[in-house]
N, C-alpha and C. Protein backbone atom coordinates (compact mmCIF):
# COMPACT_ATOMS: atom_id res chain seq x y z
N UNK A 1 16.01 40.94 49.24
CA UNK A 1 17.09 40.01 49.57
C UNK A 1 16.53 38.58 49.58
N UNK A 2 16.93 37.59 49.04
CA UNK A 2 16.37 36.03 48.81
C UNK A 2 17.44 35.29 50.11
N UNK A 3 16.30 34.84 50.95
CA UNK A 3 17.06 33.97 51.40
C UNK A 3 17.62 32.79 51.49
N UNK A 4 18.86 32.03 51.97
CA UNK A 4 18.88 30.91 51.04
C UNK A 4 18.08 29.90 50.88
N UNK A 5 17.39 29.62 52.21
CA UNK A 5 16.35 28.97 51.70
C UNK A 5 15.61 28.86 50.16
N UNK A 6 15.45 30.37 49.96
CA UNK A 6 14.51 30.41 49.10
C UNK A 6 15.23 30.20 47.71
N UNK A 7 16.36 30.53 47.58
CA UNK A 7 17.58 29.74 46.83
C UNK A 7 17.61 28.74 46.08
N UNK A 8 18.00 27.74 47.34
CA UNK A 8 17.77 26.24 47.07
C UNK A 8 16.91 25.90 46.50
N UNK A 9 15.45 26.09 47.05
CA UNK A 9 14.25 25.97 46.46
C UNK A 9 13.96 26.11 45.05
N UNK A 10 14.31 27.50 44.60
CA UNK A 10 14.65 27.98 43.34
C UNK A 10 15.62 26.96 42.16
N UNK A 11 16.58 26.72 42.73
CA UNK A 11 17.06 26.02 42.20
C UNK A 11 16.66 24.05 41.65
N UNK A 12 16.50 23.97 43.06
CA UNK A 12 15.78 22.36 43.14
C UNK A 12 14.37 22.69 42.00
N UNK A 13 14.12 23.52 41.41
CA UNK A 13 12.56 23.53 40.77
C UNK A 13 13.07 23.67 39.32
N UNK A 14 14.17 25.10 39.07
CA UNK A 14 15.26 24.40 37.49
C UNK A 14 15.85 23.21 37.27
N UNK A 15 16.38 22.16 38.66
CA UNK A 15 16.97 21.38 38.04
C UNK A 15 15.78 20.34 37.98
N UNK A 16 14.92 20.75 38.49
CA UNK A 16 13.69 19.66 38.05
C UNK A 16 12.71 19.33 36.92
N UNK A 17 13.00 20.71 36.52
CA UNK A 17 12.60 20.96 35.03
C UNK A 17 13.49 20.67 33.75
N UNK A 18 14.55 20.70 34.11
CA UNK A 18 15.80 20.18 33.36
C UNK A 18 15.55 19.37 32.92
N UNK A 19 15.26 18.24 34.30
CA UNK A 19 15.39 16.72 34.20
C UNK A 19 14.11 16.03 33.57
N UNK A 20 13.27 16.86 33.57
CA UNK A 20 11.81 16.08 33.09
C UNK A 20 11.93 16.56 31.53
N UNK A 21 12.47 17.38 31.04
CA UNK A 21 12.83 17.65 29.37
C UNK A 21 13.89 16.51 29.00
N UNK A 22 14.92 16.28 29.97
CA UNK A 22 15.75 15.45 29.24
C UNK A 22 15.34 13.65 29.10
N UNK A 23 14.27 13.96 30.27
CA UNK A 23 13.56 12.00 29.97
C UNK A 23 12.59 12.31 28.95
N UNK A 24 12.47 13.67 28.35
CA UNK A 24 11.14 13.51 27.66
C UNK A 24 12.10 12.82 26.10
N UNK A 25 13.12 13.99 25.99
CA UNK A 25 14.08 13.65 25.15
C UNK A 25 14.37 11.89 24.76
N UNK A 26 14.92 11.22 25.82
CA UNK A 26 15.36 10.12 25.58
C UNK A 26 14.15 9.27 25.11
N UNK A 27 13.12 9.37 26.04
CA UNK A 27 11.84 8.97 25.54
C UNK A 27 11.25 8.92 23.92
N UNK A 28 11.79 10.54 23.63
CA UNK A 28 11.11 10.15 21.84
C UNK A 28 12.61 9.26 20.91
N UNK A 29 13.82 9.36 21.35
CA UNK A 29 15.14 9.03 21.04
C UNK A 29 14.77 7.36 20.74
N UNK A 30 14.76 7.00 21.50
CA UNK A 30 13.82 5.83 22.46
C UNK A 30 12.96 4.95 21.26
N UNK A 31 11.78 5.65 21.27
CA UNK A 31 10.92 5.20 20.61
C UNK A 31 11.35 5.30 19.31
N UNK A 32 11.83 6.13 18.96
CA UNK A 32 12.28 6.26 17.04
C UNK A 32 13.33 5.25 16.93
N UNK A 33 14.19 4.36 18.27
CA UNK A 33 15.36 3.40 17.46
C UNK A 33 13.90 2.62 17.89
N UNK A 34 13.46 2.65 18.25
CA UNK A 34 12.59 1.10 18.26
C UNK A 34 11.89 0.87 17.12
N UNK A 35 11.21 1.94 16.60
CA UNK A 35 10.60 1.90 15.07
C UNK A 35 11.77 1.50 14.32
N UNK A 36 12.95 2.04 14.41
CA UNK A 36 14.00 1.51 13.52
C UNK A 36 14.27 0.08 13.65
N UNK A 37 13.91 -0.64 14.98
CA UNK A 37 14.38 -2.26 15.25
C UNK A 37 13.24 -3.10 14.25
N UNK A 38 12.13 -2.16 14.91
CA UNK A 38 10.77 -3.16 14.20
C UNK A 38 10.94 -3.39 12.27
N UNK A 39 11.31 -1.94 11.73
CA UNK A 39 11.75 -1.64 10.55
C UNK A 39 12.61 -2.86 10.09
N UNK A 40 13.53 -2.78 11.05
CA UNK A 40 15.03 -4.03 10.66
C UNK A 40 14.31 -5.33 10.44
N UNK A 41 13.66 -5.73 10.94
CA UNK A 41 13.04 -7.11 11.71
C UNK A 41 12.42 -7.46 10.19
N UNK A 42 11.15 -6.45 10.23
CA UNK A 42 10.10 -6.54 9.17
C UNK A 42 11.02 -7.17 7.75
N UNK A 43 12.38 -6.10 7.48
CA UNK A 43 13.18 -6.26 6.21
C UNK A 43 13.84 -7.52 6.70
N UNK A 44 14.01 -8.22 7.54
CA UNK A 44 14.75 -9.56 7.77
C UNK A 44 14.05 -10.41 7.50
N UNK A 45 12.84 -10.20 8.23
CA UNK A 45 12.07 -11.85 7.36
C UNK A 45 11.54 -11.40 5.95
N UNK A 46 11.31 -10.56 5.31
CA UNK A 46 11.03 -10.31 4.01
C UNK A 46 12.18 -10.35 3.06
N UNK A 47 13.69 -10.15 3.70
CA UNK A 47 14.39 -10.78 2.80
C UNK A 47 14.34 -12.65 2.96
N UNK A 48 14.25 -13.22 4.21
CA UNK A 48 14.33 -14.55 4.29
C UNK A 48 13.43 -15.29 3.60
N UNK A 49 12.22 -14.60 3.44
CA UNK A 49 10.93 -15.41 2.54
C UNK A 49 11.47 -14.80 0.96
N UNK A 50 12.50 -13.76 0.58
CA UNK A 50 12.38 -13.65 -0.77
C UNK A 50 13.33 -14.50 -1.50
N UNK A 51 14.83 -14.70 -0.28
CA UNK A 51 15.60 -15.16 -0.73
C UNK A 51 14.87 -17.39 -1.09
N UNK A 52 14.33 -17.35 0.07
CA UNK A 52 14.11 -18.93 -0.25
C UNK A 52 13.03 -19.38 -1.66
N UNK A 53 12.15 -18.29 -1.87
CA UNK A 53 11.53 -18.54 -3.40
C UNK A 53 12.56 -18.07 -4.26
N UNK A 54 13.41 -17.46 -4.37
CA UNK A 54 14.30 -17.30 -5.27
C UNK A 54 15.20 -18.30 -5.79
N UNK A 55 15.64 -19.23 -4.49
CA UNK A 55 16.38 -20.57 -4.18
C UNK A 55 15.37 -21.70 -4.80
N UNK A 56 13.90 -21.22 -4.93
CA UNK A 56 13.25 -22.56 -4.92
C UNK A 56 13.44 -22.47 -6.85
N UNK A 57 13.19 -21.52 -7.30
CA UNK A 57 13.13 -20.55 -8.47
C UNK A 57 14.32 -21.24 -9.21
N UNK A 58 15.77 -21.17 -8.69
CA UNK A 58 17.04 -21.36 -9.49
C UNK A 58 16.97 -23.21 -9.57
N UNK A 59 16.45 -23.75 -8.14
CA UNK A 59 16.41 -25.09 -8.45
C UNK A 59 15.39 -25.82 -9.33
N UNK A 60 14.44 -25.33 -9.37
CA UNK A 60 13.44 -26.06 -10.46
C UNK A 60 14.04 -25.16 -11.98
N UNK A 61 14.40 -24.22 -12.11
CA UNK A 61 15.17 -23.72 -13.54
C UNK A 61 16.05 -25.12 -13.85
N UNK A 62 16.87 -25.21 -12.95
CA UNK A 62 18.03 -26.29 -12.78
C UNK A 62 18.13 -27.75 -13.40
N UNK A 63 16.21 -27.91 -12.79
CA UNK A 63 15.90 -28.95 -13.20
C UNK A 63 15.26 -28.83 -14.50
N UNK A 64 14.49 -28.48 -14.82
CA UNK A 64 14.15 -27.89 -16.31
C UNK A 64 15.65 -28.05 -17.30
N UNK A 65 16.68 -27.17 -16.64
CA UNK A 65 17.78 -26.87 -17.91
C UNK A 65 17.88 -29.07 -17.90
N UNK A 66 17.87 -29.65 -17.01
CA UNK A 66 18.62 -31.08 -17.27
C UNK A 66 17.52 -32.05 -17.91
N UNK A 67 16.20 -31.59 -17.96
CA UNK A 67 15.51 -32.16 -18.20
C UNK A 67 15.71 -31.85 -20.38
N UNK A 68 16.33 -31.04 -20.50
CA UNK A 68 16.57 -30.34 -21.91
C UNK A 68 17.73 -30.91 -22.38
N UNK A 69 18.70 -31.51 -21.52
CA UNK A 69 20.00 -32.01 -21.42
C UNK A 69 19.43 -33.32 -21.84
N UNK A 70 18.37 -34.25 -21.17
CA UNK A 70 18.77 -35.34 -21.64
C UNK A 70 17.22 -35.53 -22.64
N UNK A 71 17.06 -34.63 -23.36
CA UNK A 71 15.66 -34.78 -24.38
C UNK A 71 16.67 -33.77 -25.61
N UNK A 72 18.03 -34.01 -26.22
CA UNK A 72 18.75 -33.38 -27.26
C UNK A 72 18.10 -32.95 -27.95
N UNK A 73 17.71 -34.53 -28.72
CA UNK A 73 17.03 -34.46 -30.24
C UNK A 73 16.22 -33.27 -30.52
N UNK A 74 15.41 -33.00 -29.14
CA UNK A 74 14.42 -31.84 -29.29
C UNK A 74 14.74 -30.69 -29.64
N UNK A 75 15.62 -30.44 -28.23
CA UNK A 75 16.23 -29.33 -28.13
C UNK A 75 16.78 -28.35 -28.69
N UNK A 76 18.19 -30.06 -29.24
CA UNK A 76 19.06 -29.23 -29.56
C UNK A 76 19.29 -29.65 -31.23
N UNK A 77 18.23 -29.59 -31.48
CA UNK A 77 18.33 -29.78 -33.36
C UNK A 77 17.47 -28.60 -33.94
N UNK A 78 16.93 -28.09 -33.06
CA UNK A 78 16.26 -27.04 -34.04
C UNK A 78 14.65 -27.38 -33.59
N UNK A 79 14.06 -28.31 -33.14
CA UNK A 79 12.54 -28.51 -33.77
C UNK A 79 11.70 -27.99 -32.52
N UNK A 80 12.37 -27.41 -31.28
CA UNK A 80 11.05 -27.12 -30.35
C UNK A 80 10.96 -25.45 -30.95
N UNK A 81 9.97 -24.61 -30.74
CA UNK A 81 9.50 -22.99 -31.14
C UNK A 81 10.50 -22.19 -30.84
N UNK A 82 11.26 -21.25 -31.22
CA UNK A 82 11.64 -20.56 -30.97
C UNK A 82 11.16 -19.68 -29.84
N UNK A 83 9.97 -19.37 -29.62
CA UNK A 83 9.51 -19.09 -27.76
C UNK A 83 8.69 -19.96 -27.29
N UNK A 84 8.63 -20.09 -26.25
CA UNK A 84 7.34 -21.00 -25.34
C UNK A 84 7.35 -20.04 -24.24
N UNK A 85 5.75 -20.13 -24.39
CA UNK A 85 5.74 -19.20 -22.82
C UNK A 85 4.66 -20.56 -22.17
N UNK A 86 5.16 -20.13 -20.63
CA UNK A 86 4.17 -21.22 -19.61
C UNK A 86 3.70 -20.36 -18.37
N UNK A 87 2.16 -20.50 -18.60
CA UNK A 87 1.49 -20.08 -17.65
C UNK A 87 0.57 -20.82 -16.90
N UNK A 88 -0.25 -20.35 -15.96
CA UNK A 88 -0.87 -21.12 -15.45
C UNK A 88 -1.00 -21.07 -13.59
N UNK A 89 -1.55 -22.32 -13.11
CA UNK A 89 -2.10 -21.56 -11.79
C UNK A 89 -2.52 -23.05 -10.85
N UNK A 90 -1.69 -23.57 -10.07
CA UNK A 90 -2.59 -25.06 -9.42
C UNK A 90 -1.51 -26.42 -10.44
N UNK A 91 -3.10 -27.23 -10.70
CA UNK A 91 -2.91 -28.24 -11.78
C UNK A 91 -3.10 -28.15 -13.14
N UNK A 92 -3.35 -26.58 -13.24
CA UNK A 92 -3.68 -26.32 -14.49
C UNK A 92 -2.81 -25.76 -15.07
N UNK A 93 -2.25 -25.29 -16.17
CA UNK A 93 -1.04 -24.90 -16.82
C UNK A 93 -1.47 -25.17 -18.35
N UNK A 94 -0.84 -23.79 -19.29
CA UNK A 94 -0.73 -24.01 -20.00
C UNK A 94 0.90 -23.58 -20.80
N UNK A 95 0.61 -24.09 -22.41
CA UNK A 95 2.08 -23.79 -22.82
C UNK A 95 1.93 -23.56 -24.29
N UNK A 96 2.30 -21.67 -24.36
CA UNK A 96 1.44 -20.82 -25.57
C UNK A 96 1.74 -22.22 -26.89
N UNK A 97 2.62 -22.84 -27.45
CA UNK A 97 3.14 -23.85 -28.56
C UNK A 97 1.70 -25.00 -28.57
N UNK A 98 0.72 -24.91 -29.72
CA UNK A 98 -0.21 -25.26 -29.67
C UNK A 98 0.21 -27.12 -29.64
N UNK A 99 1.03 -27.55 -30.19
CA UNK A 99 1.22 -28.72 -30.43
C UNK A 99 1.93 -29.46 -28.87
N UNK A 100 2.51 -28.60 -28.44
CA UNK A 100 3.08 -29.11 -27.04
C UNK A 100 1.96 -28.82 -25.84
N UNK A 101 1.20 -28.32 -26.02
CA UNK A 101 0.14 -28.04 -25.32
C UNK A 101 -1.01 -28.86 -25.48
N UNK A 102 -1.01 -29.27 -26.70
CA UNK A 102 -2.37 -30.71 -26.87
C UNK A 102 -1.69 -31.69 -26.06
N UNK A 103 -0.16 -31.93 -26.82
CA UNK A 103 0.15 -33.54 -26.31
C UNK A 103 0.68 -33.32 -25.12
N UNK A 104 0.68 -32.19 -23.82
CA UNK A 104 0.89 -32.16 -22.72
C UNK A 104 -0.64 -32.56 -22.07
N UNK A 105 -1.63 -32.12 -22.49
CA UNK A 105 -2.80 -31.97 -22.09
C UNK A 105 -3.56 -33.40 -22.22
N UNK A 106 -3.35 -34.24 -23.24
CA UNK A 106 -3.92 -35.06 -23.14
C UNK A 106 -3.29 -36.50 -23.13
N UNK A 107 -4.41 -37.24 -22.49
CA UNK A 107 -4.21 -38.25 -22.04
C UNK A 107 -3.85 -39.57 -22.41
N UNK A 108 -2.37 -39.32 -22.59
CA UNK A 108 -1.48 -40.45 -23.53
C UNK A 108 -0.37 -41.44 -22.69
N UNK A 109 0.04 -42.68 -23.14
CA UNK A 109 0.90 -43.03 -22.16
C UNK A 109 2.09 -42.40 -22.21
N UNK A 110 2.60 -41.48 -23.20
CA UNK A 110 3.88 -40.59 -22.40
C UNK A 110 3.27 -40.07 -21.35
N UNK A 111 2.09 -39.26 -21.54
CA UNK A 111 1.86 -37.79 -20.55
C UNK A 111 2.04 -38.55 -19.18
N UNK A 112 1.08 -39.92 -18.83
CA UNK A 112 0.98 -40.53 -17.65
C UNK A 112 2.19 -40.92 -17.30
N UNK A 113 3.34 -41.14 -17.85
CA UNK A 113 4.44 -41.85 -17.32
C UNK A 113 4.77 -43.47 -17.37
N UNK A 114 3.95 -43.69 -18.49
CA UNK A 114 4.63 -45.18 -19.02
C UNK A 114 4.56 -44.72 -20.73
N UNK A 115 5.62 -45.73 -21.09
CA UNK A 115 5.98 -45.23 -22.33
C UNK A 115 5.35 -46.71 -23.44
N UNK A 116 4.77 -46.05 -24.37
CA UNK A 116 4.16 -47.42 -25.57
C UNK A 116 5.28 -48.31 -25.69
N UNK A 117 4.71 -49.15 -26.34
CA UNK A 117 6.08 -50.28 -26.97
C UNK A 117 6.43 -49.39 -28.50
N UNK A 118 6.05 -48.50 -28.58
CA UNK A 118 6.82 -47.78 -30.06
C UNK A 118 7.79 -46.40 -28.84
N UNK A 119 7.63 -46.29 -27.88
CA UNK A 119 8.37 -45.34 -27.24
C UNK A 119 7.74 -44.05 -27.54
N UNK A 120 8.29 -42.78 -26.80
CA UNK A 120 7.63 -41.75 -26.78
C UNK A 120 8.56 -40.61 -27.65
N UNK A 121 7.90 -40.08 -28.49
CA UNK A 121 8.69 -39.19 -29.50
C UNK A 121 9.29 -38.00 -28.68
N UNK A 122 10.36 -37.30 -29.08
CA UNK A 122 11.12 -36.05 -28.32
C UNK A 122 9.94 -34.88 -27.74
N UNK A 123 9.18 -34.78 -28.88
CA UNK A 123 7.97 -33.82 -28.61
C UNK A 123 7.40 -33.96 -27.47
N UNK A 124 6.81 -35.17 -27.22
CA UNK A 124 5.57 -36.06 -26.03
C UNK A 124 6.96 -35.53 -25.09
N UNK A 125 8.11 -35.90 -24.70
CA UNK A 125 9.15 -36.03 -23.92
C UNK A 125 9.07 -34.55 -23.46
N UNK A 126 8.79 -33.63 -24.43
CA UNK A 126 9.20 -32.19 -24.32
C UNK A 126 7.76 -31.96 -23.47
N UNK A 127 7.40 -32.14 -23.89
CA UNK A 127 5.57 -31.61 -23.76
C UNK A 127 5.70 -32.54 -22.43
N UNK A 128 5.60 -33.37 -21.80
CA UNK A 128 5.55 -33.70 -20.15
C UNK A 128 6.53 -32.97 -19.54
N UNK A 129 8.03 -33.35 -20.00
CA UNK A 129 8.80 -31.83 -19.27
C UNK A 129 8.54 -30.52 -18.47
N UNK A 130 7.76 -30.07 -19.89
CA UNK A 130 7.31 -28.83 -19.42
C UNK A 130 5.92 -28.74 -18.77
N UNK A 131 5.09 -29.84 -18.72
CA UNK A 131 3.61 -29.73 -18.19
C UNK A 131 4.26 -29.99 -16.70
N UNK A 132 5.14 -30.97 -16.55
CA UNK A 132 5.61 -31.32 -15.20
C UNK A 132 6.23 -30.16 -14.40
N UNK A 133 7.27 -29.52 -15.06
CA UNK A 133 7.76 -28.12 -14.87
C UNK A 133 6.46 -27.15 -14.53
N UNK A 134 5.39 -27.29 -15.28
CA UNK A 134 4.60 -26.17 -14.91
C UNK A 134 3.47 -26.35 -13.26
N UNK A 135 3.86 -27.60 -13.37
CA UNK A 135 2.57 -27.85 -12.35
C UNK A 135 3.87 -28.16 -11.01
N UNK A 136 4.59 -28.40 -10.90
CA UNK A 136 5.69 -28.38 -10.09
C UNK A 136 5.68 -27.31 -9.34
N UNK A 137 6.00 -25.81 -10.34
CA UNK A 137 6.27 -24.71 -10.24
C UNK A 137 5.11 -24.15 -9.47
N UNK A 138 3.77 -24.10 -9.73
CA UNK A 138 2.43 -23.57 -9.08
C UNK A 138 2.40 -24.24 -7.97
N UNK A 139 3.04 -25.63 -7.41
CA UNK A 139 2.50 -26.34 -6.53
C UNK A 139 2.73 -25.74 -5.21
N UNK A 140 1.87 -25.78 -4.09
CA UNK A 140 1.85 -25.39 -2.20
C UNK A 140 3.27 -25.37 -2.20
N UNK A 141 3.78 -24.50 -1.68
CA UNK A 141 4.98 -24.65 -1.49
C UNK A 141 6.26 -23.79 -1.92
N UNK A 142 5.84 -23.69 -3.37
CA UNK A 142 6.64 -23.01 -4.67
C UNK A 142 6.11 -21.72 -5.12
N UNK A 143 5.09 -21.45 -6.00
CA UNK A 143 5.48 -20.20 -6.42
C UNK A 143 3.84 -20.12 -6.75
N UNK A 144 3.24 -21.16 -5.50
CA UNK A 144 1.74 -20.62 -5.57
C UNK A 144 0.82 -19.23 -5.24
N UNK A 145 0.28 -19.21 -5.95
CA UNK A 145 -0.41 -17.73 -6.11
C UNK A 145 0.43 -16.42 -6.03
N UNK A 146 1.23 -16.34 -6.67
CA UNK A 146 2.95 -15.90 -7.15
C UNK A 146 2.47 -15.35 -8.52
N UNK A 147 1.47 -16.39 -9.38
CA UNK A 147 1.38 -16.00 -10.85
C UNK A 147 2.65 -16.17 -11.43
N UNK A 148 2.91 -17.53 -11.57
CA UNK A 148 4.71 -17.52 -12.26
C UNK A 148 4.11 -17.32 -13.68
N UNK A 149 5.19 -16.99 -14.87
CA UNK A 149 5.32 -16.99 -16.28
C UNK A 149 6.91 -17.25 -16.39
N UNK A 150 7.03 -18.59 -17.40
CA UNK A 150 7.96 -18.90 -17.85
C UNK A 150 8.12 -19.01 -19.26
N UNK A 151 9.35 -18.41 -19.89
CA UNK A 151 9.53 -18.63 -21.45
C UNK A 151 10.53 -18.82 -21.58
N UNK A 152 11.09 -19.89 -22.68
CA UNK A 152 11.97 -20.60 -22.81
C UNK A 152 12.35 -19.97 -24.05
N UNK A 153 13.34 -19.35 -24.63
CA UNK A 153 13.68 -18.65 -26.00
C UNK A 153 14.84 -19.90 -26.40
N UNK A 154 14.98 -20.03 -27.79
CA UNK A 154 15.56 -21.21 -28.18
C UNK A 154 15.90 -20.62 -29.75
N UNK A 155 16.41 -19.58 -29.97
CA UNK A 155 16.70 -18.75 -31.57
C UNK A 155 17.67 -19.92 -32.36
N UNK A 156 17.16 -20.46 -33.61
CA UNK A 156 17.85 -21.48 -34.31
C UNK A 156 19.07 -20.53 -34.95
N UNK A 157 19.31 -19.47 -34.95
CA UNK A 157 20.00 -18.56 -35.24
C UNK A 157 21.70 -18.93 -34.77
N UNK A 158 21.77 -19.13 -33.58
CA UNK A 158 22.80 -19.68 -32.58
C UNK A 158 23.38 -21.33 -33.09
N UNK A 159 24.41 -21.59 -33.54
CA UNK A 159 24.88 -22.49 -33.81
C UNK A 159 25.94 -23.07 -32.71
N UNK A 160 26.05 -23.77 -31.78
CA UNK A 160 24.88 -24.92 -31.11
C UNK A 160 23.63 -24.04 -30.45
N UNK A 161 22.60 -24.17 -30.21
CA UNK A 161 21.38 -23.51 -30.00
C UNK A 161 21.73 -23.33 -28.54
N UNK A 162 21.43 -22.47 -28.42
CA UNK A 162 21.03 -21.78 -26.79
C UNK A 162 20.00 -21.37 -26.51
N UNK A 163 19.86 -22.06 -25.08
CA UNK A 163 18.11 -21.85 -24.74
C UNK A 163 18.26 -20.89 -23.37
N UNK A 164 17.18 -19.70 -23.68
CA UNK A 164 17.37 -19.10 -22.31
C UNK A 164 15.98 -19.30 -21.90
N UNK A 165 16.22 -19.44 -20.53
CA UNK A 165 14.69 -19.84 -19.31
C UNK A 165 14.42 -18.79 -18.47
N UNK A 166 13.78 -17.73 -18.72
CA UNK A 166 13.54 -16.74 -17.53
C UNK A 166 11.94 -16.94 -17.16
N UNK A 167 12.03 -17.09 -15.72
CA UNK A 167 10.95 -16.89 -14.51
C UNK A 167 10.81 -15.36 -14.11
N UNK A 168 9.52 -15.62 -14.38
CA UNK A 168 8.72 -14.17 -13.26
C UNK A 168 7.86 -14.44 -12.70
N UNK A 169 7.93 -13.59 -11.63
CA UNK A 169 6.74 -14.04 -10.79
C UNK A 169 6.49 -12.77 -10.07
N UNK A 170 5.30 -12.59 -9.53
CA UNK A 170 4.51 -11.90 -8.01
C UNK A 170 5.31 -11.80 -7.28
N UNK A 171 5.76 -10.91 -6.17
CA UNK A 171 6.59 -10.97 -5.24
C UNK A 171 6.32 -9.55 -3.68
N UNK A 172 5.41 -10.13 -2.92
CA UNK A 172 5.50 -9.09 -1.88
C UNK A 172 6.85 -8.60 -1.11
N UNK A 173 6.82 -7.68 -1.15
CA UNK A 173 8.54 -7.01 -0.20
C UNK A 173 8.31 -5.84 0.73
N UNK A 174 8.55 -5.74 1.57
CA UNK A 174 8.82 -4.45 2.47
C UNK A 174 9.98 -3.33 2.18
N UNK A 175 9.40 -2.31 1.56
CA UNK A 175 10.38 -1.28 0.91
C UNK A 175 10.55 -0.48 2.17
N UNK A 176 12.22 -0.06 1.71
CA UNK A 176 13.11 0.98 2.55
C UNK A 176 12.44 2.16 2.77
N UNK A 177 12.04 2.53 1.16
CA UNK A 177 11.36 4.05 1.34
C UNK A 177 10.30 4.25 0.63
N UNK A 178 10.44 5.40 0.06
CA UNK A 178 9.12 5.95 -0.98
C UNK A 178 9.66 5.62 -1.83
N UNK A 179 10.98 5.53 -2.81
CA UNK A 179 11.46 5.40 -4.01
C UNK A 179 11.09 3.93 -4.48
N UNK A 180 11.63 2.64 -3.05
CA UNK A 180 11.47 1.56 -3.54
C UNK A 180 9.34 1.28 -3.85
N UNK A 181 8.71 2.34 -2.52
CA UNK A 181 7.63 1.74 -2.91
C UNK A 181 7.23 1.96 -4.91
N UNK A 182 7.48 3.28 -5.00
CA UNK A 182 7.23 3.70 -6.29
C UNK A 182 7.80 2.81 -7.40
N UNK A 183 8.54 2.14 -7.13
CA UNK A 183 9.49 1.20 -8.32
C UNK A 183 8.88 -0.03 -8.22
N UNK A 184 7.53 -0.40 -7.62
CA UNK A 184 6.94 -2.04 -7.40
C UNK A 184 5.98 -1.65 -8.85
N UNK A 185 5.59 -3.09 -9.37
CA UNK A 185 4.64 -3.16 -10.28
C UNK A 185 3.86 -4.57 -10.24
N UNK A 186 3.13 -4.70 -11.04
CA UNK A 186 2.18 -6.02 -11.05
C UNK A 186 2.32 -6.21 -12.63
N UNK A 187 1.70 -7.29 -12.67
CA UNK A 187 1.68 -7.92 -14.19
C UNK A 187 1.54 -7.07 -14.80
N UNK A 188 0.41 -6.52 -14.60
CA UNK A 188 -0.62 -5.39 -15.66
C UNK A 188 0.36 -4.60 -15.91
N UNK A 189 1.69 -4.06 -15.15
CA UNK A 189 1.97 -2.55 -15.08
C UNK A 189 2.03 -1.70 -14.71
N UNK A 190 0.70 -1.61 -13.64
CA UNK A 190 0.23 -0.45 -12.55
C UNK A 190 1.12 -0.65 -11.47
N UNK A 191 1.68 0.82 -10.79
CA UNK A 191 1.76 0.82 -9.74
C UNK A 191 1.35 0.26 -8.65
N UNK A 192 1.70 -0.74 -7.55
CA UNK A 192 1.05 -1.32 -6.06
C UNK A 192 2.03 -1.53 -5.28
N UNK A 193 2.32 -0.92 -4.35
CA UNK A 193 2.88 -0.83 -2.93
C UNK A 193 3.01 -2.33 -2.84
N UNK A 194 4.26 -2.43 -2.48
CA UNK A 194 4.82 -3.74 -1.71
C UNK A 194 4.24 -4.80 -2.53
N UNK A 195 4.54 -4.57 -4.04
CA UNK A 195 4.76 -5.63 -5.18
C UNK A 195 4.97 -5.41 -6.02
N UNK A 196 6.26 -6.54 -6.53
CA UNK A 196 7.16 -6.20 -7.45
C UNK A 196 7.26 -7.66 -7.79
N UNK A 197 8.05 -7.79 -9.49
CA UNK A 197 8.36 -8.66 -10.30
C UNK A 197 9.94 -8.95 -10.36
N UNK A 198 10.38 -9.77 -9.42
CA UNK A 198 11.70 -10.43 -10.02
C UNK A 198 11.74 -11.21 -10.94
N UNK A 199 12.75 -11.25 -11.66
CA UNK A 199 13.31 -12.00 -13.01
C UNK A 199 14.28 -13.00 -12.38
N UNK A 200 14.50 -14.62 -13.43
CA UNK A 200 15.34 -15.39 -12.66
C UNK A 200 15.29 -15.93 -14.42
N UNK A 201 16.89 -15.58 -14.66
CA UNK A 201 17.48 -16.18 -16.45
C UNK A 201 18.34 -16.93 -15.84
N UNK A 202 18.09 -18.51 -16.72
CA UNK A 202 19.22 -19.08 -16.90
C UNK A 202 19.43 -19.45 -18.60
N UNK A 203 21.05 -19.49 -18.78
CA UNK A 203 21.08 -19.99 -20.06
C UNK A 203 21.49 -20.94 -20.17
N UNK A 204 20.94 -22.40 -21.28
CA UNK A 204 21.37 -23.50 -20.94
C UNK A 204 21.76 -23.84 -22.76
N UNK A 205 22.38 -24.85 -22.30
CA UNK A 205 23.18 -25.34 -24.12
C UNK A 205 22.77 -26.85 -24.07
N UNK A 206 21.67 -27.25 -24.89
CA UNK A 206 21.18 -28.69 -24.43
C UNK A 206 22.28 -29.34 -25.50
């Protein structure tokens, strides 16, 4: 026969065991939304740092397309390459078009920013454009150590010519899952966790 004492007792020791499973419960409940907050957080400032190089990205394109706007002759007659690619890193930059790449490179009064008393031909005009564009682009701030590549396609094919400008660059991100990590790449190609290559096209009609 149990007496009630011994009852109560009995009981007060199940509901005590109850209760220490159900804080254990909330406890791991608990900790897994908090990994989920930290998760949120991490993807908030990694979208805020991707979205503002992206912003910095469309405005120097922007400026590039106007800088093409008011250099026509070049442009838009046929005589700059059908591709230009621009690479480069700092103050250094280059631009694959061997002829826009000398007279960007060297030291002429277009390149410096005063112009001869015979004036500066569309080319020289083109060729600082884009040396300015390139060292702009690498500079503290922008799309340093990013590894940008820019190519300007310009097919004489198109009657008025259309020039398209796509940017790539380096880009660290904090992926959702395994799928996004698996979908990052680097220049080369290879697979690397938490880096990937966005694209930024504009098309412009100089």
């Amino acid at each position: 026969m149990i007496e009630r004492g011994d009852y109560r007792a009995s009981a007060r020791a199940r509901a005590g065991g109850f209760t220490l499973l159900e804080v254990m419960v909330a406890v791991v409940v608990t900790a897994i939304g908090l990994l989920g907050i930290a998760k949120i957080q991490a993807l908030a400032y990694a979208s805020t740092t991707t979205a503002s190089v992206r912003s910095l990205v469309a405005l120097q394109a922007s400026g590039l397309a106007a800088s093409m706007h008011a250099n026509r002759i070049y442009w838009s007659q046929g005589a700059a390459p059908v591709l230009i690619t621009i690479t480069g890193s700092g103050t250094t930059s280059t631009i694959s078009d061997n002829t826009l790449n000398t007279t960007a490179t060297t030291s002429t009064f277009c390149y410096s920013g005063v112009a001869p008393a015979g004036g500066c031909t569309a080319a020289q005009m083109a060729a600082f454009d884009l040396h300015t564009w390139a060292n702009a682009l690498n500079a503290p701030g922008m799309l340093l150590n990013l590894n940008p590549v820019t190519t300007i396609s310009c097919p004489t094919i198109n009657i008025p010519i259309t020039c398209m400008i796509t940017v790539t660059w380096n880009e660290k991100a904090v992926s959702v899952n395994s799928q996004g990590v698996a979908n990052t790449v680097v220049a080369s190609g290879t697979a690397q966790n938490g880096t990937f290559q966005p694209t930024y096209v504009l098309y412009v009609e100089p």
